[in-house]
C-alpha atoms as a PDB file:
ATOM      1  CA  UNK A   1      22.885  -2.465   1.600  1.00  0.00           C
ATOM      2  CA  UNK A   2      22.842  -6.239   2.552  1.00  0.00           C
ATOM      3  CA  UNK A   3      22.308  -9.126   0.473  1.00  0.00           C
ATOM      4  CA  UNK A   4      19.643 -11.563   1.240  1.00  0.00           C
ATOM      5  CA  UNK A   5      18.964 -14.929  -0.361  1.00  0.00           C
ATOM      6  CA  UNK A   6      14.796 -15.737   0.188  1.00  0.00           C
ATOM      7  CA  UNK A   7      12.399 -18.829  -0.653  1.00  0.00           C
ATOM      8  CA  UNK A   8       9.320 -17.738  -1.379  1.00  0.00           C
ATOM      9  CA  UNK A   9       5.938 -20.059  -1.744  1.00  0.00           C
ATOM     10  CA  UNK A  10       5.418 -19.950  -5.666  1.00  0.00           C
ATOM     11  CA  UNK A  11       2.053 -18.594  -5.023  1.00  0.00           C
ATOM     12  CA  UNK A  12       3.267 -15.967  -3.757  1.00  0.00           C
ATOM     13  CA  UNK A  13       6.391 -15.648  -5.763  1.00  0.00           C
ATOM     14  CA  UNK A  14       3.794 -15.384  -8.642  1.00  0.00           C
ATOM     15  CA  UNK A  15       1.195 -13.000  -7.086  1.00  0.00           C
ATOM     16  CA  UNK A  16       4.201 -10.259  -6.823  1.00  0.00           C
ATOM     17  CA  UNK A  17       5.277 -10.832 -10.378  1.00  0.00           C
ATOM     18  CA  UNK A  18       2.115  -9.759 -11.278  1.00  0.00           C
ATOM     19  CA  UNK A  19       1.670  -7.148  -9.454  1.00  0.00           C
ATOM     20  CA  UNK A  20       4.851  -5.482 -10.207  1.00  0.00           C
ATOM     21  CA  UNK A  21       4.329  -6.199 -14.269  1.00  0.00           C
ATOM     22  CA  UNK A  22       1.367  -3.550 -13.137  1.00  0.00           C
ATOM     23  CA  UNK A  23       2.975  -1.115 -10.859  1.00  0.00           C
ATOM     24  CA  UNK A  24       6.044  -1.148 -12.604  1.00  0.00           C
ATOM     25  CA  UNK A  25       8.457  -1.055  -9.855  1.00  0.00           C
ATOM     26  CA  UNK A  26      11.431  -3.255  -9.219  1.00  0.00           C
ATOM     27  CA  UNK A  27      11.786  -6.171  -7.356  1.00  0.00           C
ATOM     28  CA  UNK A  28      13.923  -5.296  -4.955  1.00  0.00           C
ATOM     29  CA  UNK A  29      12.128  -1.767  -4.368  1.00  0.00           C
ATOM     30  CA  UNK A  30       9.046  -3.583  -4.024  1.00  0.00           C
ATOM     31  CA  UNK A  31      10.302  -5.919  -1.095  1.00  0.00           C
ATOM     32  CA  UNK A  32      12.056  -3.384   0.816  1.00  0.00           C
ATOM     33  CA  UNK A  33       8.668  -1.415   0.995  1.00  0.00           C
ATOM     34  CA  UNK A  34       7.041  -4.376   1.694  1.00  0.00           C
ATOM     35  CA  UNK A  35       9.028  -5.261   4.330  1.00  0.00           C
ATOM     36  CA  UNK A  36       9.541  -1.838   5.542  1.00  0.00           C
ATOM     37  CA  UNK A  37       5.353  -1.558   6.193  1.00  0.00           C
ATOM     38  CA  UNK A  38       5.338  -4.558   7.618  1.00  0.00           C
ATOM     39  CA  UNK A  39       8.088  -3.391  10.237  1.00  0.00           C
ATOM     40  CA  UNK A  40       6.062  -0.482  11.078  1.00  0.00           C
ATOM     41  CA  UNK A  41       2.769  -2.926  11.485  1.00  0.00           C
ATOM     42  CA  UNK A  42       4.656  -5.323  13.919  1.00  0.00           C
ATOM     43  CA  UNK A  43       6.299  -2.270  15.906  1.00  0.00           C
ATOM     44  CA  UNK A  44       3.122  -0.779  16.361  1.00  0.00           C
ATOM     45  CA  UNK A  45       1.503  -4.196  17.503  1.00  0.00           C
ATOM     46  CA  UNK A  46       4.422  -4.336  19.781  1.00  0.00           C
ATOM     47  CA  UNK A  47       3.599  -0.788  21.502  1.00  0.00           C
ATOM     48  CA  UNK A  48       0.109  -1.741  21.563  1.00  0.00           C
ATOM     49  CA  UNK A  49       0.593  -5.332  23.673  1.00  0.00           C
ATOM     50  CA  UNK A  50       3.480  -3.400  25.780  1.00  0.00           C
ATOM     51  CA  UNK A  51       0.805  -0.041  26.902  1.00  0.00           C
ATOM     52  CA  UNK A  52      -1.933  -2.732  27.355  1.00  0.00           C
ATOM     53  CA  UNK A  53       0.267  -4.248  30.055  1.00  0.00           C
ATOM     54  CA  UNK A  54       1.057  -1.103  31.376  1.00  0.00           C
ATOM     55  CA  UNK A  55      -1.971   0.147  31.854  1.00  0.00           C
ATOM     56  CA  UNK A  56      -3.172  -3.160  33.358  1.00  0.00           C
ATOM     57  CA  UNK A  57      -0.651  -2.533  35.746  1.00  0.00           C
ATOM     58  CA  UNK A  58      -1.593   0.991  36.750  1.00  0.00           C
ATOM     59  CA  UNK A  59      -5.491   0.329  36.535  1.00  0.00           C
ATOM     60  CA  UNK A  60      -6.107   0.154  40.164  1.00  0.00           C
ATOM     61  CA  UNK A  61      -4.370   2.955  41.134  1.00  0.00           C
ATOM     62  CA  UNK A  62      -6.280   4.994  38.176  1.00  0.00           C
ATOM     63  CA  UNK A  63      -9.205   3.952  39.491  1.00  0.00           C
ATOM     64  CA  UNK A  64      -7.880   5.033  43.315  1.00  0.00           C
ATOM     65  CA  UNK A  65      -7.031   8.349  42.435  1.00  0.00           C
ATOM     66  CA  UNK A  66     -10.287   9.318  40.137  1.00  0.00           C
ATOM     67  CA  UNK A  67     -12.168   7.924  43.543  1.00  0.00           C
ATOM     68  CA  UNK A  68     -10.347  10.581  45.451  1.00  0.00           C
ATOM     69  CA  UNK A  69     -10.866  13.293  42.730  1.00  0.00           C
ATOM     70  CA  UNK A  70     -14.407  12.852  42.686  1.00  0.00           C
ATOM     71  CA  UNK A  71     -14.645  12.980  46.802  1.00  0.00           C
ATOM     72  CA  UNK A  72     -12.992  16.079  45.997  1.00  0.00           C
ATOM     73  CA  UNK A  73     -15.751  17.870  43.769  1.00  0.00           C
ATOM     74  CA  UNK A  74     -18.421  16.222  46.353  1.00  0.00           C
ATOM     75  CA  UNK A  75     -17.166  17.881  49.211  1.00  0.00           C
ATOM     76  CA  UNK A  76     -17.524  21.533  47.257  1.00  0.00           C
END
């Protein structure tokens, strides 16, 4: 486990305290889970951005080969 020194805004220094007087959890435990979730959000707003590009990339020839699947089914 690593050591990390923080600064926090005292609003939000003081928002946590009171929440965790409440949910009576730790601290620490309550940061890592924070910042695990938060991890998780950004990664999947990563994967989101990175298969928008892709499929911006691939659009066209989506669109080519649904063209050709339909001529397909009109020619049976």
């Amino acid at each position: 486990m690593k050591n990390l020194s923080l600064k926090l805004e005292d609003n939000i220094f003081q928002e946590t305290e009171n929440i965790l007087s409440k949910v009576n959890k730790n601290r620490n435990r309550y940061i890592n889970e924070a910042l695990e979730f938060y991890n998780k959000f950004q990664k999947r707003k990563l994967l989101s951005k990175q298969l928008d590009k892709e499929s911006k990339l691939v659009a066209t020839d989506s669109l080519s080969v649904l063209a050709e699947f339909e001529a397909l089914g009109d020619e049976s």
